[in-house]
Structure formats: structure tokens, C-alpha cells
C-alpha atoms as a PDB file:
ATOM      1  CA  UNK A   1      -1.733   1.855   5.898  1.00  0.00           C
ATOM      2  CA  UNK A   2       0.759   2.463   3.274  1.00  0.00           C
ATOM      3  CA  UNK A   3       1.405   5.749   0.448  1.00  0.00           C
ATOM      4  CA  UNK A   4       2.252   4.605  -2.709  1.00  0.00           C
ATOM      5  CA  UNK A   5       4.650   6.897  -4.648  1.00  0.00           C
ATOM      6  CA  UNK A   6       4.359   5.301  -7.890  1.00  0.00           C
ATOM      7  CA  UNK A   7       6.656   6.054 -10.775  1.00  0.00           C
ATOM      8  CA  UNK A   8       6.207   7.316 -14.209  1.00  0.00           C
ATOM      9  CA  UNK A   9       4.279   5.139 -15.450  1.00  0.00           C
ATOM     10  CA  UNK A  10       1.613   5.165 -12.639  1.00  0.00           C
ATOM     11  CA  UNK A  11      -1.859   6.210 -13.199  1.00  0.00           C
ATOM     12  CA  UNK A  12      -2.149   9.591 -11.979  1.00  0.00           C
ATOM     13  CA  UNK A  13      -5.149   9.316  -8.852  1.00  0.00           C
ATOM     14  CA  UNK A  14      -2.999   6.241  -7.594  1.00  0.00           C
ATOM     15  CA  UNK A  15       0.537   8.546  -7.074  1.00  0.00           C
ATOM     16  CA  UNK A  16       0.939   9.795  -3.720  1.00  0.00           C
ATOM     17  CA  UNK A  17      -2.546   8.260  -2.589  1.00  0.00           C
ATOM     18  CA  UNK A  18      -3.151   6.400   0.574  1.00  0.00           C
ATOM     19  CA  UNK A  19      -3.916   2.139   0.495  1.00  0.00           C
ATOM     20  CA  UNK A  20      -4.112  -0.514   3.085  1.00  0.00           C
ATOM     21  CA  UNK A  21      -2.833  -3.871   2.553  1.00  0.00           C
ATOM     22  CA  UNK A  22      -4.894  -7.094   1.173  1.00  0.00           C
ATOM     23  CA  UNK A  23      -3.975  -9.895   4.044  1.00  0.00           C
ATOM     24  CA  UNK A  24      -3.943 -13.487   3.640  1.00  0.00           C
ATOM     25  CA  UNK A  25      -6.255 -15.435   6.506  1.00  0.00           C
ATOM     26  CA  UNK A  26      -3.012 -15.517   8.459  1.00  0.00           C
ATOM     27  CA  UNK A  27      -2.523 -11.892   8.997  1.00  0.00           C
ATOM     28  CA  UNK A  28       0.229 -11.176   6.091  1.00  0.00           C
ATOM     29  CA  UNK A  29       0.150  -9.416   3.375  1.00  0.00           C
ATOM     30  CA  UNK A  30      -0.466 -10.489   0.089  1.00  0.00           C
ATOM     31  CA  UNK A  31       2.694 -10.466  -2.094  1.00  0.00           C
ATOM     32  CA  UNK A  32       4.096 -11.764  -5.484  1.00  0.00           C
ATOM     33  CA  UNK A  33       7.072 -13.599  -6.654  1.00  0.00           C
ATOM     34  CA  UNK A  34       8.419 -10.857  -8.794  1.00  0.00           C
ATOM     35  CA  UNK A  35       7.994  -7.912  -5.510  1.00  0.00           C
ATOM     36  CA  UNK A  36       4.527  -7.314  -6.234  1.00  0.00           C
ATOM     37  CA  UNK A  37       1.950  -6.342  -3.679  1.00  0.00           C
ATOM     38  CA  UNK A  38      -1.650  -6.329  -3.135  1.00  0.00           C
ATOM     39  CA  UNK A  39      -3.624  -3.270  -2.177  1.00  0.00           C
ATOM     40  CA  UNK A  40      -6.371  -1.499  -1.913  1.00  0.00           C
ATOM     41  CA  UNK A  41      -7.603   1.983  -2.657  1.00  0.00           C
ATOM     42  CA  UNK A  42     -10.715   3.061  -1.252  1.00  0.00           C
ATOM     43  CA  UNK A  43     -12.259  -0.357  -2.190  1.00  0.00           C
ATOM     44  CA  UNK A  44     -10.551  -0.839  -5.091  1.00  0.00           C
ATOM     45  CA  UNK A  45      -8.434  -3.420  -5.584  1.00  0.00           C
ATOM     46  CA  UNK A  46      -4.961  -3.042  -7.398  1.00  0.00           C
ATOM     47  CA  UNK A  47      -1.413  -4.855  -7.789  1.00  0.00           C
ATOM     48  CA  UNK A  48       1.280  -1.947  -7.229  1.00  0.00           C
ATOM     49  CA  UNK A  49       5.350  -2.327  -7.149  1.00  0.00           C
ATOM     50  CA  UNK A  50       5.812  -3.299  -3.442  1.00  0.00           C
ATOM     51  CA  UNK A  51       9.020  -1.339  -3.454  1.00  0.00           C
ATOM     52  CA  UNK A  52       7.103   2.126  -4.181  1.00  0.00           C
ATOM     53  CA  UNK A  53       5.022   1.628  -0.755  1.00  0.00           C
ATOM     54  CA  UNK A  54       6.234   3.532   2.298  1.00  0.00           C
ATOM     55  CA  UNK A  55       4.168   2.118   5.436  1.00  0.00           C
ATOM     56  CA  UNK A  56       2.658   5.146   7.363  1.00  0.00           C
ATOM     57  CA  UNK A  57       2.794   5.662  10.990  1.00  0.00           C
ATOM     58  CA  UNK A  58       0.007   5.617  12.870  1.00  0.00           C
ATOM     59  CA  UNK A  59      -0.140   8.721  15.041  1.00  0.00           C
ATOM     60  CA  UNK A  60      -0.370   8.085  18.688  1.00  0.00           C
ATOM     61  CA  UNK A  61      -2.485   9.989  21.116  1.00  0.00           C
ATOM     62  CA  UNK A  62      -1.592  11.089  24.158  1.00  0.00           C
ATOM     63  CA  UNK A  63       1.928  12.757  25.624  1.00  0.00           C
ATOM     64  CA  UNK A  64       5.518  11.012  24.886  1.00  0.00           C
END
């Protein structure tokens, strides 16, 4: 799961939203030669600036 900040030139419902990666049949992710990633947002699928994700941590439950 990944946020994607986006920059000014970003389409407004995609900055700041929530994706999860598109992954190749070996478990990676989907990227481009020029830093390009593949995503998805809520079933759609779009090409964002890799460098504009930030991976989110998954919250753990329990005590630590």
C-alpha cells in the first residue's frame, strides 16, 4: 500500500490518495525505465512518478 503525493501537475482525486502496487507474476512491482510505476486506485489503473510514492506501514495488532 503506498500514498502518492503527486506534484503540481497531478490530477487533483489522485494527490494524497491511497494505491497498491500492480505486481509482475514474480511478486515485484511493475516499474519503468524512466522511474515510472504502476498502480492502482480503487480499480483503476494509472502510471504515477515512482519517486512521489511513500510505502505505508501496515499497522500491527497486538502489544510491542
Amino acid at each position: 500500500m503506498y500514498k502518492y503525493l503527486g506534484d503540481r501537475f497531478t490530477d487533483p482525486k489522485y494527490r494524497g490518495a491511497s494505491c497498491e502496487a500492480i505486481r509482475r507474476p514474480d511478486g515485484k512491482c511493475i516499474r519503468g525505465k524512466n522511474g515510472n510505476m504502476l498502480v492502482s486506485f480503487e480499480g483503476k489503473t494509472v502510471v504515477v512518478v515512482a519517486r512521489l510514492l511513500r510505502k505505508i506501514k501496515p499497522i500491527k495488532n497486538g502489544t510491542e
